[in-house]
N, C-alpha and C. Protein backbone atom coordinates (compact mmCIF):
# COMPACT_ATOMS: atom_id res chain seq x y z
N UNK A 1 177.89 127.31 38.21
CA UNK A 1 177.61 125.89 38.16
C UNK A 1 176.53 125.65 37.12
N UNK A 2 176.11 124.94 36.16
CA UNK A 2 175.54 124.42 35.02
C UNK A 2 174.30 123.73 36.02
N UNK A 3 173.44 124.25 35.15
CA UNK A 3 172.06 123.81 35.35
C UNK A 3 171.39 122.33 34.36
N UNK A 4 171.02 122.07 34.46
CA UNK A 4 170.54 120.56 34.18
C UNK A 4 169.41 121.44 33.06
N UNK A 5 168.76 121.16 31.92
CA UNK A 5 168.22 121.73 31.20
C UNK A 5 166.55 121.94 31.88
N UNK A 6 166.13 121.11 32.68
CA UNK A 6 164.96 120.15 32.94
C UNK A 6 164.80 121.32 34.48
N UNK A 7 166.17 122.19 34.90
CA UNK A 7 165.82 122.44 36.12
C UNK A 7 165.89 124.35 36.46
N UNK A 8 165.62 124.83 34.73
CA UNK A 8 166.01 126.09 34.28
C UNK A 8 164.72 126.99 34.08
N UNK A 9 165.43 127.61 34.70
CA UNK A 9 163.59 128.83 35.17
C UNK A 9 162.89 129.05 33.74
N UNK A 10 161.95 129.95 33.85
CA UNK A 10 161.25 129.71 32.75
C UNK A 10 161.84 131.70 32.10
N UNK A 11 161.79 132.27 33.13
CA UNK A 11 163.18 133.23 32.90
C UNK A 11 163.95 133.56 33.48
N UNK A 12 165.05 134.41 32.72
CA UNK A 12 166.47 134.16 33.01
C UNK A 12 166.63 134.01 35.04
N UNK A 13 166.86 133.32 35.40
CA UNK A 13 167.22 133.04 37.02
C UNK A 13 168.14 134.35 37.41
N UNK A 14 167.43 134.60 38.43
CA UNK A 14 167.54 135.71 39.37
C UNK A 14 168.25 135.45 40.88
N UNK A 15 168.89 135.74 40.69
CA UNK A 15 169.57 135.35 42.40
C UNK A 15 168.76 135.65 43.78
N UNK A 16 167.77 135.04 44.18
CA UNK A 16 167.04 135.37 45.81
C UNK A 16 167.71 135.41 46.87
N UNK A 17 167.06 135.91 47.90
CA UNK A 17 167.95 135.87 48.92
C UNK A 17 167.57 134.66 49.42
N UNK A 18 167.92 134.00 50.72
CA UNK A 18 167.45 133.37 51.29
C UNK A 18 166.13 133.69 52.22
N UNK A 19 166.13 134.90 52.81
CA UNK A 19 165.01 135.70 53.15
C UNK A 19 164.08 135.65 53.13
N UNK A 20 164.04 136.16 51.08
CA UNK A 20 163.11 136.09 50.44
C UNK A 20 162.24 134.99 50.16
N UNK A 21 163.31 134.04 50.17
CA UNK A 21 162.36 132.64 49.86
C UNK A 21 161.67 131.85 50.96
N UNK A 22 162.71 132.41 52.40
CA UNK A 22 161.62 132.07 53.37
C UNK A 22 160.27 132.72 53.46
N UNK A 23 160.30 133.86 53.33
CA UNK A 23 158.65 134.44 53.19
C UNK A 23 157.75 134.12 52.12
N UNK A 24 158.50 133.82 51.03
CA UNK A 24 157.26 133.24 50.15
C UNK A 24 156.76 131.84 50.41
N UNK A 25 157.54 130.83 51.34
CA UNK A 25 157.45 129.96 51.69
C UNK A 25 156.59 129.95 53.03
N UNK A 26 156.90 130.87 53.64
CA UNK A 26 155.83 130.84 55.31
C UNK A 26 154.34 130.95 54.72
N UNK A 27 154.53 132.12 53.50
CA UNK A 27 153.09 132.55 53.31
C UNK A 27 152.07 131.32 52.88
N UNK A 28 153.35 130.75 51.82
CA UNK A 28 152.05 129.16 51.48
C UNK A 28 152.03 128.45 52.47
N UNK A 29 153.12 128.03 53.22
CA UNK A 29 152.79 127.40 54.53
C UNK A 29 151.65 127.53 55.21
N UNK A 30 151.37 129.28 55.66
CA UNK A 30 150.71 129.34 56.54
C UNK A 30 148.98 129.75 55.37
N UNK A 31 149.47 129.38 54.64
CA UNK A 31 147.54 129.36 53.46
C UNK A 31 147.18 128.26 53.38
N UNK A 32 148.05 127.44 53.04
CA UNK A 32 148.27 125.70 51.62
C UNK A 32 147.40 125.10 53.41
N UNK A 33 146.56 124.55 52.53
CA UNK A 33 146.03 123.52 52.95
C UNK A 33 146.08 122.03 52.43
N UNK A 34 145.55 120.81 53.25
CA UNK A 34 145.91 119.76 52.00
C UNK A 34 146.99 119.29 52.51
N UNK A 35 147.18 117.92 51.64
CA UNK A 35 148.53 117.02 51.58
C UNK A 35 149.82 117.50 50.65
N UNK A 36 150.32 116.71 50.32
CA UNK A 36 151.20 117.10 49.55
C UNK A 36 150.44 117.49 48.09
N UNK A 37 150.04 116.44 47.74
CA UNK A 37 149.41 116.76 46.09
C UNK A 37 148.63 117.85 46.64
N UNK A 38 148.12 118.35 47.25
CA UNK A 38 147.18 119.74 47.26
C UNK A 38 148.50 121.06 47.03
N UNK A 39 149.80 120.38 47.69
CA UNK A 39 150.22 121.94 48.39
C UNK A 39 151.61 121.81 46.61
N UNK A 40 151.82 121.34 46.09
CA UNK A 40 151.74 120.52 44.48
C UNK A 40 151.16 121.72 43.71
N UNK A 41 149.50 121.73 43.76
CA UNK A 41 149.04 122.26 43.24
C UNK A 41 149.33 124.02 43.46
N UNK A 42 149.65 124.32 44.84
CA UNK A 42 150.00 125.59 45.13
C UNK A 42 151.09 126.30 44.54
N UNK A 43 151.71 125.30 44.38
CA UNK A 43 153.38 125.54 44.47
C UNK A 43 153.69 126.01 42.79
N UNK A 44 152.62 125.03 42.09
CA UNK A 44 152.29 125.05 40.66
C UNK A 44 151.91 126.63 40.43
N UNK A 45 150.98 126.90 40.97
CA UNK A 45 149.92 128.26 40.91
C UNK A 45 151.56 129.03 41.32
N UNK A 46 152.28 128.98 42.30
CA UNK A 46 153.11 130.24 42.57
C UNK A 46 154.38 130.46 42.09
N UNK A 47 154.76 129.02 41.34
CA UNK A 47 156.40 129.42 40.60
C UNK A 47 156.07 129.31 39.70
N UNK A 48 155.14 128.77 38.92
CA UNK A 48 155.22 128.21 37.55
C UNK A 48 153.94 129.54 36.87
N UNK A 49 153.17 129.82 37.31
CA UNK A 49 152.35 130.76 36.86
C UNK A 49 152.82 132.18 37.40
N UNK A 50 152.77 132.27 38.32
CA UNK A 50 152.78 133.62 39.20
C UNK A 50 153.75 134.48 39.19
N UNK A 51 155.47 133.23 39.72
CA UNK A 51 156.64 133.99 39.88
C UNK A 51 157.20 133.77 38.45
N UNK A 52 157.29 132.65 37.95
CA UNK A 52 157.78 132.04 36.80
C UNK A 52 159.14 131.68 36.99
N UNK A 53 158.91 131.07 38.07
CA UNK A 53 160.62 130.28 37.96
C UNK A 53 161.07 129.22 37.25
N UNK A 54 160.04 128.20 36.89
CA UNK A 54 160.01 127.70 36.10
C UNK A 54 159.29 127.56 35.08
N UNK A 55 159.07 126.64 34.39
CA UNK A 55 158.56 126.13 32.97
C UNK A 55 157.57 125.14 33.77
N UNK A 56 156.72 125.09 32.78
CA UNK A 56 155.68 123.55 33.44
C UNK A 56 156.44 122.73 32.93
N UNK A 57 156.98 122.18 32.00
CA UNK A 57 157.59 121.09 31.97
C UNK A 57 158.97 120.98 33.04
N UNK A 58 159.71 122.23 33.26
CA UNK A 58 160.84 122.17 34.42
C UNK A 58 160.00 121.65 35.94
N UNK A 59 159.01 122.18 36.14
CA UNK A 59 157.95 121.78 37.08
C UNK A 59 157.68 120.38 37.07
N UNK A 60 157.26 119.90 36.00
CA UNK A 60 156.82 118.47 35.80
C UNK A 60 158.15 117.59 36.12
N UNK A 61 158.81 118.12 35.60
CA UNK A 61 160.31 116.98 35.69
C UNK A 61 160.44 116.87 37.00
N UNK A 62 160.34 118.03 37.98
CA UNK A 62 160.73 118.35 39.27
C UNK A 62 160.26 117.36 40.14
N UNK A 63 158.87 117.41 39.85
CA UNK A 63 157.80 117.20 40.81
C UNK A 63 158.05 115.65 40.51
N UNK A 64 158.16 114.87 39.38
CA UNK A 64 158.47 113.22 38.68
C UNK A 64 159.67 113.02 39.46
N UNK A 65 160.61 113.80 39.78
CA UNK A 65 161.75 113.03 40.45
C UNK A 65 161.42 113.39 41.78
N UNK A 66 160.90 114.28 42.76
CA UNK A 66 160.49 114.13 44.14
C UNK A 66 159.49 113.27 44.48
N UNK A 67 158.84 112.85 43.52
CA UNK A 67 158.22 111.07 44.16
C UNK A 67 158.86 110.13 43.79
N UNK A 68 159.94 109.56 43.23
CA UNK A 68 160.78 108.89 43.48
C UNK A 68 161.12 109.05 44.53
N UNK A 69 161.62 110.01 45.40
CA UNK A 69 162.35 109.95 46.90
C UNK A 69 161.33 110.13 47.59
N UNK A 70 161.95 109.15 49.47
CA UNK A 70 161.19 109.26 49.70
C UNK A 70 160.95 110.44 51.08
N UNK A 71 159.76 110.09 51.53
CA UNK A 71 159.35 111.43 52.26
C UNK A 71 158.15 112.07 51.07
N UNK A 72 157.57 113.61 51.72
CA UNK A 72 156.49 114.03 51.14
C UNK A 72 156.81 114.91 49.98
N UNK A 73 156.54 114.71 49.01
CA UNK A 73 157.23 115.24 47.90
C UNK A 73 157.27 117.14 47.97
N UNK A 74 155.78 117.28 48.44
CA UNK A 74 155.97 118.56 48.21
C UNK A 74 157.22 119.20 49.47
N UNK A 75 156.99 119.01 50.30
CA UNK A 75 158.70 118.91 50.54
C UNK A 75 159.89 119.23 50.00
N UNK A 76 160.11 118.02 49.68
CA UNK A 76 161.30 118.08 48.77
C UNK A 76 161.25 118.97 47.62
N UNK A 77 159.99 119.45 46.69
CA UNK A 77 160.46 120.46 45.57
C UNK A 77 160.27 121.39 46.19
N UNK A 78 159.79 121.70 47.44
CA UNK A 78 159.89 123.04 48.05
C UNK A 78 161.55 123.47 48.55
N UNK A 79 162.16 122.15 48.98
CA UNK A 79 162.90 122.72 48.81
C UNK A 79 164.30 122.68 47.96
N UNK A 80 163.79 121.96 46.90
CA UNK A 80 164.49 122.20 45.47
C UNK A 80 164.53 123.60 45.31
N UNK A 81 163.41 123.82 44.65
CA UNK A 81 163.01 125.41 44.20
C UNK A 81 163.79 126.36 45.37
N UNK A 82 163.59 126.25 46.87
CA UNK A 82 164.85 127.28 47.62
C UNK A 82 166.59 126.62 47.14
N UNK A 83 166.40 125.95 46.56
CA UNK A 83 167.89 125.27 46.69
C UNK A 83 168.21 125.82 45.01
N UNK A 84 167.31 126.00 44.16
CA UNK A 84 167.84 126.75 42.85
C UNK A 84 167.57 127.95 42.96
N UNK A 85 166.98 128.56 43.71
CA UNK A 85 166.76 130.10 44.28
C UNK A 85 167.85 130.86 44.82
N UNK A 86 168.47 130.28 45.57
CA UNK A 86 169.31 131.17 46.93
C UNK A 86 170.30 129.88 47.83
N UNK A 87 170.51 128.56 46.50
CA UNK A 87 171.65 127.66 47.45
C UNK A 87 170.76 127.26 48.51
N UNK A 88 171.83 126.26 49.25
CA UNK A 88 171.54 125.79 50.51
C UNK A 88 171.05 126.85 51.82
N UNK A 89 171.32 127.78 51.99
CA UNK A 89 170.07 128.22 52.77
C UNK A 89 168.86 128.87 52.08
N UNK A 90 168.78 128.91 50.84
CA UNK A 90 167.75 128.90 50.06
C UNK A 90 166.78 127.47 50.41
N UNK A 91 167.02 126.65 50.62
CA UNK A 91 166.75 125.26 50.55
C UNK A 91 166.01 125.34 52.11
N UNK A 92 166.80 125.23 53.03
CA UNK A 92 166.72 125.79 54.75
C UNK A 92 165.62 126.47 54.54
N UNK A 93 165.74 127.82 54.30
CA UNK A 93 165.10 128.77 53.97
C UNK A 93 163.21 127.99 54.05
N UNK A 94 163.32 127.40 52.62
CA UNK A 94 162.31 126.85 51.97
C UNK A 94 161.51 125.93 52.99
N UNK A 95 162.31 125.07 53.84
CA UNK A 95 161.89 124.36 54.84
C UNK A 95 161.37 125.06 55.97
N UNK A 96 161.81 125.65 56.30
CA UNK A 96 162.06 126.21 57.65
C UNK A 96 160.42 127.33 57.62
N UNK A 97 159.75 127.54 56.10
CA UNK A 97 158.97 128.50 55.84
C UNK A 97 157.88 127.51 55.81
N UNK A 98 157.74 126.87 54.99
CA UNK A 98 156.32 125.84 54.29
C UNK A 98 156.80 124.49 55.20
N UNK A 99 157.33 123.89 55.64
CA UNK A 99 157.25 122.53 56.02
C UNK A 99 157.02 122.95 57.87
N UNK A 100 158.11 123.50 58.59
CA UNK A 100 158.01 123.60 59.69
C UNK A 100 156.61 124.20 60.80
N UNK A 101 155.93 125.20 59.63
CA UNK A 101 154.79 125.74 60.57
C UNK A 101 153.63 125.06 60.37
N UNK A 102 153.94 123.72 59.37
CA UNK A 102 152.47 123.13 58.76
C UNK A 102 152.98 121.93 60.26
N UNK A 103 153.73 121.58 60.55
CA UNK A 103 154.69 119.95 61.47
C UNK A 103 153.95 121.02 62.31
N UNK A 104 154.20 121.66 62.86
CA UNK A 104 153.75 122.59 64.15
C UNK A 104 152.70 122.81 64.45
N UNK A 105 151.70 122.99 63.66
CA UNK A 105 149.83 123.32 63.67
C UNK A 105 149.92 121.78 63.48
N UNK A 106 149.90 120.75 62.95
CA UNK A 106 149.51 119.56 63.14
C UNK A 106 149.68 118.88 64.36
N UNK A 107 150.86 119.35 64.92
CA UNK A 107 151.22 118.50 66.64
C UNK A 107 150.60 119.18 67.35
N UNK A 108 150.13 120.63 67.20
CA UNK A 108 149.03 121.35 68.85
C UNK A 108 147.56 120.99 68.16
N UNK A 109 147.11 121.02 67.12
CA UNK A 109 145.87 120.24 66.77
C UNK A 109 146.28 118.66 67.19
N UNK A 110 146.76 117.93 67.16
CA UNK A 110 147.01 116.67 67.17
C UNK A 110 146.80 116.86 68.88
N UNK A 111 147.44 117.53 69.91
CA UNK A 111 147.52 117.61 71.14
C UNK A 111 146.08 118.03 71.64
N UNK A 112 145.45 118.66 71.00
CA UNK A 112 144.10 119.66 71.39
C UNK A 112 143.13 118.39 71.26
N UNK A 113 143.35 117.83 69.79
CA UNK A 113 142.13 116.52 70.11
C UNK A 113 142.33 115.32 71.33
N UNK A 114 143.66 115.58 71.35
CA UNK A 114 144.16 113.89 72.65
C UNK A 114 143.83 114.46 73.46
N UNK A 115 143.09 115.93 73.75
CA UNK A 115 143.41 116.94 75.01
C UNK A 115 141.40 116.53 74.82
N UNK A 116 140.86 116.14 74.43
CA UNK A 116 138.79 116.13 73.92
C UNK A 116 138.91 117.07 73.49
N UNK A 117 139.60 117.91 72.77
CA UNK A 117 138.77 119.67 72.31
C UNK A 117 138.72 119.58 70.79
N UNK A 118 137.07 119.77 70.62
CA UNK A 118 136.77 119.83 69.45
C UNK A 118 137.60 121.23 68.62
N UNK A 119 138.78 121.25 68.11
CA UNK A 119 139.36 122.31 67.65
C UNK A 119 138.94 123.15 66.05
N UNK A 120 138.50 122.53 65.38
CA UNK A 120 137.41 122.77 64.58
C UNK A 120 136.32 122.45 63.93
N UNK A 121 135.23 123.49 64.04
CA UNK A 121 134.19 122.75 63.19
C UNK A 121 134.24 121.63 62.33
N UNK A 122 133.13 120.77 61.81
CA UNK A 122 133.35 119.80 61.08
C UNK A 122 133.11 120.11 60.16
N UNK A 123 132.46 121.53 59.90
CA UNK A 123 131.83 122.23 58.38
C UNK A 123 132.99 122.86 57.64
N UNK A 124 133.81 123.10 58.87
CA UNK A 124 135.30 123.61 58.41
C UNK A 124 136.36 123.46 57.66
N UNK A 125 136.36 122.03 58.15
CA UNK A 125 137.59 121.00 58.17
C UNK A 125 136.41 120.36 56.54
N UNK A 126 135.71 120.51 56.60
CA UNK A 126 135.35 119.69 54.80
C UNK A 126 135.12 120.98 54.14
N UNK A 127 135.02 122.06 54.35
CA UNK A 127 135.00 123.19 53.59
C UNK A 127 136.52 123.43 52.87
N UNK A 128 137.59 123.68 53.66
CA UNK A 128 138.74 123.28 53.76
C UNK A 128 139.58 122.34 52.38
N UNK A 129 139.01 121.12 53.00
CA UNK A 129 138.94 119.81 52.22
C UNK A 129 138.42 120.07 50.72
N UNK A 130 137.38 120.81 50.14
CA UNK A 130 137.11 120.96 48.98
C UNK A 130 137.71 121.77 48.24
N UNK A 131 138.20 122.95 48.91
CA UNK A 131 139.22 123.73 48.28
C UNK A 131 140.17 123.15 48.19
N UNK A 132 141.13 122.21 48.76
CA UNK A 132 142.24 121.84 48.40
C UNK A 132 142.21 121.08 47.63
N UNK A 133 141.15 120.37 47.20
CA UNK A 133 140.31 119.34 45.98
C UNK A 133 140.50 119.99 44.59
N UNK A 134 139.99 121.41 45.01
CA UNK A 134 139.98 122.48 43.63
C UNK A 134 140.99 122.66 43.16
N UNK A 135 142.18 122.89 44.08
CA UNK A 135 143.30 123.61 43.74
C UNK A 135 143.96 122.43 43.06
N UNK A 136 144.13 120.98 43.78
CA UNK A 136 144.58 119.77 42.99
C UNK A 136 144.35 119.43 41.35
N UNK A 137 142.51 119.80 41.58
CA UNK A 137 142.03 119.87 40.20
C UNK A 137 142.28 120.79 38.80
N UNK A 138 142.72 121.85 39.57
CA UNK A 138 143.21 123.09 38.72
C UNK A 138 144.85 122.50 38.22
N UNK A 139 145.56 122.34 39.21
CA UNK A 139 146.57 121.99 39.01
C UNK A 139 146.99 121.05 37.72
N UNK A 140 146.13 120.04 38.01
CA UNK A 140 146.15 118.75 37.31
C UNK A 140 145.62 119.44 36.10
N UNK A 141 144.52 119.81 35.81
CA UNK A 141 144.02 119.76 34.30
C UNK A 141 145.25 120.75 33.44
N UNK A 142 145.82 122.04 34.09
CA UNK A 142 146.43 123.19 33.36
C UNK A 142 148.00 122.05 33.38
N UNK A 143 148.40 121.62 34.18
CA UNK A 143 149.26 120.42 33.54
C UNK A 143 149.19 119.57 32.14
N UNK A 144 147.83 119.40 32.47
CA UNK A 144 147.40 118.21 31.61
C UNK A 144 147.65 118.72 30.16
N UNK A 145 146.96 120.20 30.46
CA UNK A 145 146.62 120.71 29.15
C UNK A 145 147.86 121.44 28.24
N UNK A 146 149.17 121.74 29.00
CA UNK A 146 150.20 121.83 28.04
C UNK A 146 151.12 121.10 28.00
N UNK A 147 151.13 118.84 28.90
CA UNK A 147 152.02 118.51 28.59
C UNK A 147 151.30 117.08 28.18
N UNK A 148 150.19 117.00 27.83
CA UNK A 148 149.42 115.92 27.16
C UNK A 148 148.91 116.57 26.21
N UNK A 149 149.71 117.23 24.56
CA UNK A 149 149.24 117.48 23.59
C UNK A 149 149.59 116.73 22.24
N UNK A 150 148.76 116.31 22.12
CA UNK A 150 148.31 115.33 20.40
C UNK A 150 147.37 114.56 21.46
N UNK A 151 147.06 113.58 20.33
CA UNK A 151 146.43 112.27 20.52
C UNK A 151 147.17 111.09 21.34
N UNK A 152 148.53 110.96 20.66
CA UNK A 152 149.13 109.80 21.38
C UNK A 152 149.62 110.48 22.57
N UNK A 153 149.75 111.90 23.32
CA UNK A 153 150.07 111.78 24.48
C UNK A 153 149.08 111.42 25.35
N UNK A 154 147.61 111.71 25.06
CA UNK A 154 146.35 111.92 25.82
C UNK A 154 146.12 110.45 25.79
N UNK A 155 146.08 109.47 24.79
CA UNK A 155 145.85 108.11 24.82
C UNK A 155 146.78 107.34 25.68
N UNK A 156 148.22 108.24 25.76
CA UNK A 156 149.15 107.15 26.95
C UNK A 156 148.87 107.89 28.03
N UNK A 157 148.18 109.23 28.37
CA UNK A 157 147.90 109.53 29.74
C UNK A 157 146.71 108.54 30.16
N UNK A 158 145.35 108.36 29.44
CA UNK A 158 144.56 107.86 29.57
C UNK A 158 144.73 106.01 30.17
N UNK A 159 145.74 105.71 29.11
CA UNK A 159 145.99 104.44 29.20
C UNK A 159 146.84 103.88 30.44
N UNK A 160 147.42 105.18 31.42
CA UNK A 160 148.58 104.70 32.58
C UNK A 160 147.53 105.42 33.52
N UNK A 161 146.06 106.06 33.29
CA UNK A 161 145.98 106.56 34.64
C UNK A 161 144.68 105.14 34.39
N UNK A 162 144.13 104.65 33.50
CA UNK A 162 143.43 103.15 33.86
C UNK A 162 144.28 102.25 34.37
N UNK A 163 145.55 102.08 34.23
CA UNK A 163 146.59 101.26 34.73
C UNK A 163 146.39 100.88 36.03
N UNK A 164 146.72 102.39 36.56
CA UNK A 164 147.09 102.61 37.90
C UNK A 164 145.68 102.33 39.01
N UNK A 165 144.58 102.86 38.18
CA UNK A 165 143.38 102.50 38.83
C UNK A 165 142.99 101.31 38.78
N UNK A 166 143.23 100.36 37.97
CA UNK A 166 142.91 99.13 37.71
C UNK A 166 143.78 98.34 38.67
N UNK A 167 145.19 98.28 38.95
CA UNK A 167 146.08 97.84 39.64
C UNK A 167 146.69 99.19 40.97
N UNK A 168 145.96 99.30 41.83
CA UNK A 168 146.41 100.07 42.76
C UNK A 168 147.46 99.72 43.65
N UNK A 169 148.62 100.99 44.03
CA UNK A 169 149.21 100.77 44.80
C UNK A 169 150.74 100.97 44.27
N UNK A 170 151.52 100.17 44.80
CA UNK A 170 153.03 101.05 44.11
C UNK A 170 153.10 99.85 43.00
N UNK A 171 152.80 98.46 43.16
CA UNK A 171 153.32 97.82 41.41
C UNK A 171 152.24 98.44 40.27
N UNK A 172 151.08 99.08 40.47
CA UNK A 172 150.61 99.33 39.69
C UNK A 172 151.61 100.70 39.19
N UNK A 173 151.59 101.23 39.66
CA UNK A 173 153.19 103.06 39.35
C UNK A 173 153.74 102.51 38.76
N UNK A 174 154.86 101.40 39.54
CA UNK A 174 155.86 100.92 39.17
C UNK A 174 155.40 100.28 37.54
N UNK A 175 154.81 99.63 37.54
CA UNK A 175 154.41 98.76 36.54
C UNK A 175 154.29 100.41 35.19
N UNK A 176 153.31 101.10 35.43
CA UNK A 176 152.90 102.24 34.61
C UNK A 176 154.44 102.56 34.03
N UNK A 177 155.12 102.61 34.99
CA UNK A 177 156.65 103.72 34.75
C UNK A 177 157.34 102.55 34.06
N UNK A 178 157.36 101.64 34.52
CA UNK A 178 158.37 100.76 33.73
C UNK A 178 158.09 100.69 32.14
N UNK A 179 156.67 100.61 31.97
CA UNK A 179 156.19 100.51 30.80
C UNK A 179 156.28 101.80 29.81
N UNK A 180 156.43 102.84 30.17
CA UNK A 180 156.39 104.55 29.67
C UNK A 180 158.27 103.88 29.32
């Protein structure tokens, strides 16, 4: 089946098992801290640098069309990436590793506080919080830095991320994207 140019590893694609991609998926599951844009940044650090499944720009495209849909994006390219890995239970796979055990620690923490139990420190939970800050930040700049190159890309990054801050919310996006 023909690959879309935008969705082609960065080398030659390797057939995974499904297996396989569940364990690389439990493991960030059970590390990735953070929202989606934090676990974004992980996902960045482990296919695009690490494993090299993709390209940063195959990455970038990826990640631009899973916020269009909705639900939590990192999600959905998690389980893109199992779904160009190893097919539809590649995809399963992908879910069933990173999405399901993060839904699961959030509902017995979620139960433990309705229950009064302080379940973790508060030094924790912002210690936590700054690392997944870092990893966002890392993410973002090593993006930045091989798909905002010249002048006029850095002046229209500059110019849509004042956009968006100036006009918050989805017409400000909307507005940014319509205009790009």
């Amino acid at each position: 089946m023909p690959q879309h140019p935008s969705t082609t590893a960065a080398t030659p694609s390797v057939h995974t098992c499904a297996w396989q991609v569940f364990w690389i998926f439990l493991r960030l599951g059970l590390s990735s801290f953070g929202g989606p844009v934090a676990h974004l940044g992980y996902f960045r650090d482990e296919f695009v640098q690490r494993r090299q499944w993709l390209t940063e720009r195959s990455y970038a495209d990826l990640v631009a069309l899973c916020q269009f849909l909705p639900g939590p994006a990192s999600s959905q390219v998690g389980m893109a990436l199992g779904l160009m890995r190893a097919g539809m239970p590649g995809a399963l796979a992908a879910w069933l590793g990173f999405t399901l055990p993060s839904a699961l620690v959030l509902a017995l923490l979620g139960l433990g506080l309705a229950g009064g139990y302080a379940v973790l420190p508060t030094g924790a939970i912002h210690g936590l919080k700054v690392v997944a800050v870092a990893v966002v930040a890392q993410a973002v700049w090593g993006m930045a830095r091989s798909l905002c190159v010249g002048r006029a890309k850095v002046t229209l990054m500059a110019l849509a991320c004042c956009a968006v801050l100036l006009v918050p919310g989805v017409w400000g996006q909307v507005g940014v994207m319509l205009a790009a």
